[in-house]
C-alpha atoms as a PDB file:
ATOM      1  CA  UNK A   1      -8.238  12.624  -6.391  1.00  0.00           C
ATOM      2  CA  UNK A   2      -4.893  13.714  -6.009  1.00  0.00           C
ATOM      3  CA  UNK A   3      -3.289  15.692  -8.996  1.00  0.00           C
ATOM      4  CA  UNK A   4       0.426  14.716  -9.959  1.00  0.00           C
ATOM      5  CA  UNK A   5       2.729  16.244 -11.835  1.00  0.00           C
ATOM      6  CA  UNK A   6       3.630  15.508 -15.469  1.00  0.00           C
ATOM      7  CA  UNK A   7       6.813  14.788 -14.058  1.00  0.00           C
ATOM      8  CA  UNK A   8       5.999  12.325 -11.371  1.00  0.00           C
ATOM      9  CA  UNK A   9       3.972  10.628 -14.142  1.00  0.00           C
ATOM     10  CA  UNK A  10       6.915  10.018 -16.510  1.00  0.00           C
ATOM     11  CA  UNK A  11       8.527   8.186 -13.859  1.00  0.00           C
ATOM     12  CA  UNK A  12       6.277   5.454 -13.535  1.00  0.00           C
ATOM     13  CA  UNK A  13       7.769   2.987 -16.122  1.00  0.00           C
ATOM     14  CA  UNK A  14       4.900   1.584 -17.231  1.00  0.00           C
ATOM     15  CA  UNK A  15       6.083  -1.282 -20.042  1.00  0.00           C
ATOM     16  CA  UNK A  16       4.742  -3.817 -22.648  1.00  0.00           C
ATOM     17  CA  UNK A  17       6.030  -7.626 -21.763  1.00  0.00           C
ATOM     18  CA  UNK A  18       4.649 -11.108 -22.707  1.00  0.00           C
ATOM     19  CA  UNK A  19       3.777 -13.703 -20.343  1.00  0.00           C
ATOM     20  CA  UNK A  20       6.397 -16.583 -21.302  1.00  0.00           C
ATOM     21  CA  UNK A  21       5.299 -18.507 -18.387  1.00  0.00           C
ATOM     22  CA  UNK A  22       2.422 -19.297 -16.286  1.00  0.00           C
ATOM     23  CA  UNK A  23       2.163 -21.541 -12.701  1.00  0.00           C
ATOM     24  CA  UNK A  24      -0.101 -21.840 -10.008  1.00  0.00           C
ATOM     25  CA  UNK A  25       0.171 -20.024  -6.620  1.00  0.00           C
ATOM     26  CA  UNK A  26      -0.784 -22.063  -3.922  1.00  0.00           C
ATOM     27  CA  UNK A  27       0.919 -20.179  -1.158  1.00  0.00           C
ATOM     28  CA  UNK A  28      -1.301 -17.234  -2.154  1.00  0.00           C
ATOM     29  CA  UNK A  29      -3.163 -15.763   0.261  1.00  0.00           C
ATOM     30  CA  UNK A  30      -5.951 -15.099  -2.679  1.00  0.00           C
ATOM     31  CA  UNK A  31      -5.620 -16.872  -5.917  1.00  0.00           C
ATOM     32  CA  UNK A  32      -3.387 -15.656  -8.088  1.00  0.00           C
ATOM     33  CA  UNK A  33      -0.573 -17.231 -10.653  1.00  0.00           C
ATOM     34  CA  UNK A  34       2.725 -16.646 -10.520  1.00  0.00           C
ATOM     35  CA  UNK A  35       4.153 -15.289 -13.702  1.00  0.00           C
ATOM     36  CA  UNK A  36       7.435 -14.766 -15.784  1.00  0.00           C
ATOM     37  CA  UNK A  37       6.936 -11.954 -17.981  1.00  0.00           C
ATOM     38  CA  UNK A  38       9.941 -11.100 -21.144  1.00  0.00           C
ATOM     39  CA  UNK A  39      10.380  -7.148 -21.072  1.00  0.00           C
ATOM     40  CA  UNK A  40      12.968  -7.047 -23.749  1.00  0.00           C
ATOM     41  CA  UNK A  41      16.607  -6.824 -24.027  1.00  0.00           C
ATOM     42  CA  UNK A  42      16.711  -3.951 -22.066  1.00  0.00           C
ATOM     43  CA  UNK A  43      14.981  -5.222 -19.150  1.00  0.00           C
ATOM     44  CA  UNK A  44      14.738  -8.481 -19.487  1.00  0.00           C
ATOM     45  CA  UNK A  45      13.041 -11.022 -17.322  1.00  0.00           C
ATOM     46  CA  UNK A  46      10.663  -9.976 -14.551  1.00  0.00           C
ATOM     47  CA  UNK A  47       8.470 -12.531 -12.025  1.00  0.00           C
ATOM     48  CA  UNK A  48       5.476 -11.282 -10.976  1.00  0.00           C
ATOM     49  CA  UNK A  49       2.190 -12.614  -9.033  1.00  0.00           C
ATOM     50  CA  UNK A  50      -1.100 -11.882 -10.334  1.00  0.00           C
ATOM     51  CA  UNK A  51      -4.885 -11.998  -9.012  1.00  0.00           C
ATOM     52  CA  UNK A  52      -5.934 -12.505 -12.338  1.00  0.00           C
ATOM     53  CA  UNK A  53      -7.563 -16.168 -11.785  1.00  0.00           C
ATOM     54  CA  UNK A  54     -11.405 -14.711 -12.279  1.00  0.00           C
ATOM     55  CA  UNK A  55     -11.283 -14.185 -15.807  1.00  0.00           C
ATOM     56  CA  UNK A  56      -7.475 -15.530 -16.737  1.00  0.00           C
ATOM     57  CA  UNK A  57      -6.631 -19.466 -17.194  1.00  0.00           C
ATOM     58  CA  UNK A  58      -2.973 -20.250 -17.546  1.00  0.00           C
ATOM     59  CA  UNK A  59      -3.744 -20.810 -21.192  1.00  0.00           C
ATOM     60  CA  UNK A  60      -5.508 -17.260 -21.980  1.00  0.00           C
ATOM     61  CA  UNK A  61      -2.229 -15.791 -20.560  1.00  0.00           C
ATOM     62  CA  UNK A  62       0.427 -17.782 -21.755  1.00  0.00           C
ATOM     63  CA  UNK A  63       1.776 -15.742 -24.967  1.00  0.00           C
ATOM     64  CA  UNK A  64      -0.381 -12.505 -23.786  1.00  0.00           C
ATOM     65  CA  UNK A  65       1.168  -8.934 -23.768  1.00  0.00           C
ATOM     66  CA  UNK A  66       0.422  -7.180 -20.506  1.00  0.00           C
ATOM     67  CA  UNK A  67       1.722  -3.313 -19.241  1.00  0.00           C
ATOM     68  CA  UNK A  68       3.423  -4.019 -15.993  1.00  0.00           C
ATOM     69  CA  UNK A  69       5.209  -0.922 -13.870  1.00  0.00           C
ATOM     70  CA  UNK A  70       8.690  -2.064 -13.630  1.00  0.00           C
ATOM     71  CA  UNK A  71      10.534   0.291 -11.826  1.00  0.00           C
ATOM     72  CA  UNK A  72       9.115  -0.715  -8.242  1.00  0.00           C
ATOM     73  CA  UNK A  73      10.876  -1.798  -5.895  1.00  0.00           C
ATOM     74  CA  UNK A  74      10.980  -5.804  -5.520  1.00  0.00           C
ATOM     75  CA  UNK A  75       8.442  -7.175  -2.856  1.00  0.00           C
ATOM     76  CA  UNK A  76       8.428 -10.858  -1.234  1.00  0.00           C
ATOM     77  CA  UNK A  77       5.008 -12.623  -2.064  1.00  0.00           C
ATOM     78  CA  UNK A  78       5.164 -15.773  -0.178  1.00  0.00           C
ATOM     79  CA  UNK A  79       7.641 -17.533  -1.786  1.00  0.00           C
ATOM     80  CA  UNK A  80       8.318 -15.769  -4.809  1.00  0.00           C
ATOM     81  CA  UNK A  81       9.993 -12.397  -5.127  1.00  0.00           C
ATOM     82  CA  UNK A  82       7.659  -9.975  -7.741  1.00  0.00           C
ATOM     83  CA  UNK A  83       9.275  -7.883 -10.176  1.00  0.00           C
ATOM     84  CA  UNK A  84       7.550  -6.213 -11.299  1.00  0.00           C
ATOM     85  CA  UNK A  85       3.442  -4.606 -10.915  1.00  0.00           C
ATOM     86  CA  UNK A  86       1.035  -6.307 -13.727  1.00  0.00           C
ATOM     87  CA  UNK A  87      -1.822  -3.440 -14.047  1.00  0.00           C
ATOM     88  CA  UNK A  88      -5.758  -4.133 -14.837  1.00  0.00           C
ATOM     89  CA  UNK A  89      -9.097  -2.791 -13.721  1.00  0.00           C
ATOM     90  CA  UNK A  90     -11.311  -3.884 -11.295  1.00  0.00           C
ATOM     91  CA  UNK A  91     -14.691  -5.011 -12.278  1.00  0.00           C
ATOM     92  CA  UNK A  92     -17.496  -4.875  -9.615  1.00  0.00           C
ATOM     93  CA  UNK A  93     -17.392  -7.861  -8.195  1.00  0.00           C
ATOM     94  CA  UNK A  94     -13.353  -7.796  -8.109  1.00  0.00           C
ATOM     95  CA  UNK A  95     -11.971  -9.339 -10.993  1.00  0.00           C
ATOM     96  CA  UNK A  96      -9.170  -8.041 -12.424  1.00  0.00           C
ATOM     97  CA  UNK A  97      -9.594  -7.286 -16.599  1.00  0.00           C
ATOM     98  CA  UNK A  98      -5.973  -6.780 -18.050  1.00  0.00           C
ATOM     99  CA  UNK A  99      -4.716  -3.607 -19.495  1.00  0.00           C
ATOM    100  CA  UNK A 100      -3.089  -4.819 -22.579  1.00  0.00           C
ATOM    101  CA  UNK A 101      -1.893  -3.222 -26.333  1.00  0.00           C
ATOM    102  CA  UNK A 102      -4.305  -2.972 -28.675  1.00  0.00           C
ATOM    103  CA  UNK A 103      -2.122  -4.782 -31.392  1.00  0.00           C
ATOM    104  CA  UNK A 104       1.186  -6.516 -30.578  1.00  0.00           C
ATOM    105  CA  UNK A 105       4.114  -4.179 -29.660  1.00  0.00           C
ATOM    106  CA  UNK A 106       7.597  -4.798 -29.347  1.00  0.00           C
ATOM    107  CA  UNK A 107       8.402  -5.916 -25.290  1.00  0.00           C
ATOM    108  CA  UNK A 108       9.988  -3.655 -23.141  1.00  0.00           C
ATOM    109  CA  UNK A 109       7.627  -0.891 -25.305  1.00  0.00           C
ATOM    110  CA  UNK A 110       7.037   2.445 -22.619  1.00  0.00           C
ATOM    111  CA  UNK A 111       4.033   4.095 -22.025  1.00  0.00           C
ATOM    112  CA  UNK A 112       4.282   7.264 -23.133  1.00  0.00           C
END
């Protein structure tokens, strides 16, 4: 494992948003949805695609706070452009669990 810098880490924006709005991703080349995810009134905003469809309906996320890295820069998924980086942990046999607050923060919230 590499060591970083405390420096390096703070640079990583790693932010609270909620999932205002779930679709499916057919173009995927793995299932996944496509998400719009509200940051706040700073950021605003952000699309992102997600492998989340193991453990995650549309409903479970729809509403959901989620820690996304925002400060990436934009990639082309098919035909969507993601935003920003939704984060989670891989289980064993692949699925993706959510890293999410504890209790409801305000969006746009920074890791810190």
């Amino acid at each position: 494992m590499k060591e970083i810098t405390w420096d390096e880490f703070i640079q990583v924006e790693l932010r609270v948003g909620t999932v205002v709005d779930v679709s499916e991703f057919p173009e995927a080349r793995k299932p996944a949805w496509k998400l719009q995810i509200d940051f706040g009134e700073e950021i605003g905003l952000r699309k992102s695609s997600a492998q989340i469809t193991d453990l995650y309906d549309a409903d479970d996320l729809l509403g959901r706070q989620v820690v996304a890295v925002v400060n990436f820069p934009k990639k082309q998924i098919g035909p969507i452009m993601s935003e920003c980086l939704v984060t989670g942990f891989y289980q064993e046999d692949g699925a993706v669990v959510l890293i999410t607050p504890e209790r409801p923060v305000k969006n746009g919230a920074k890791l810190g």
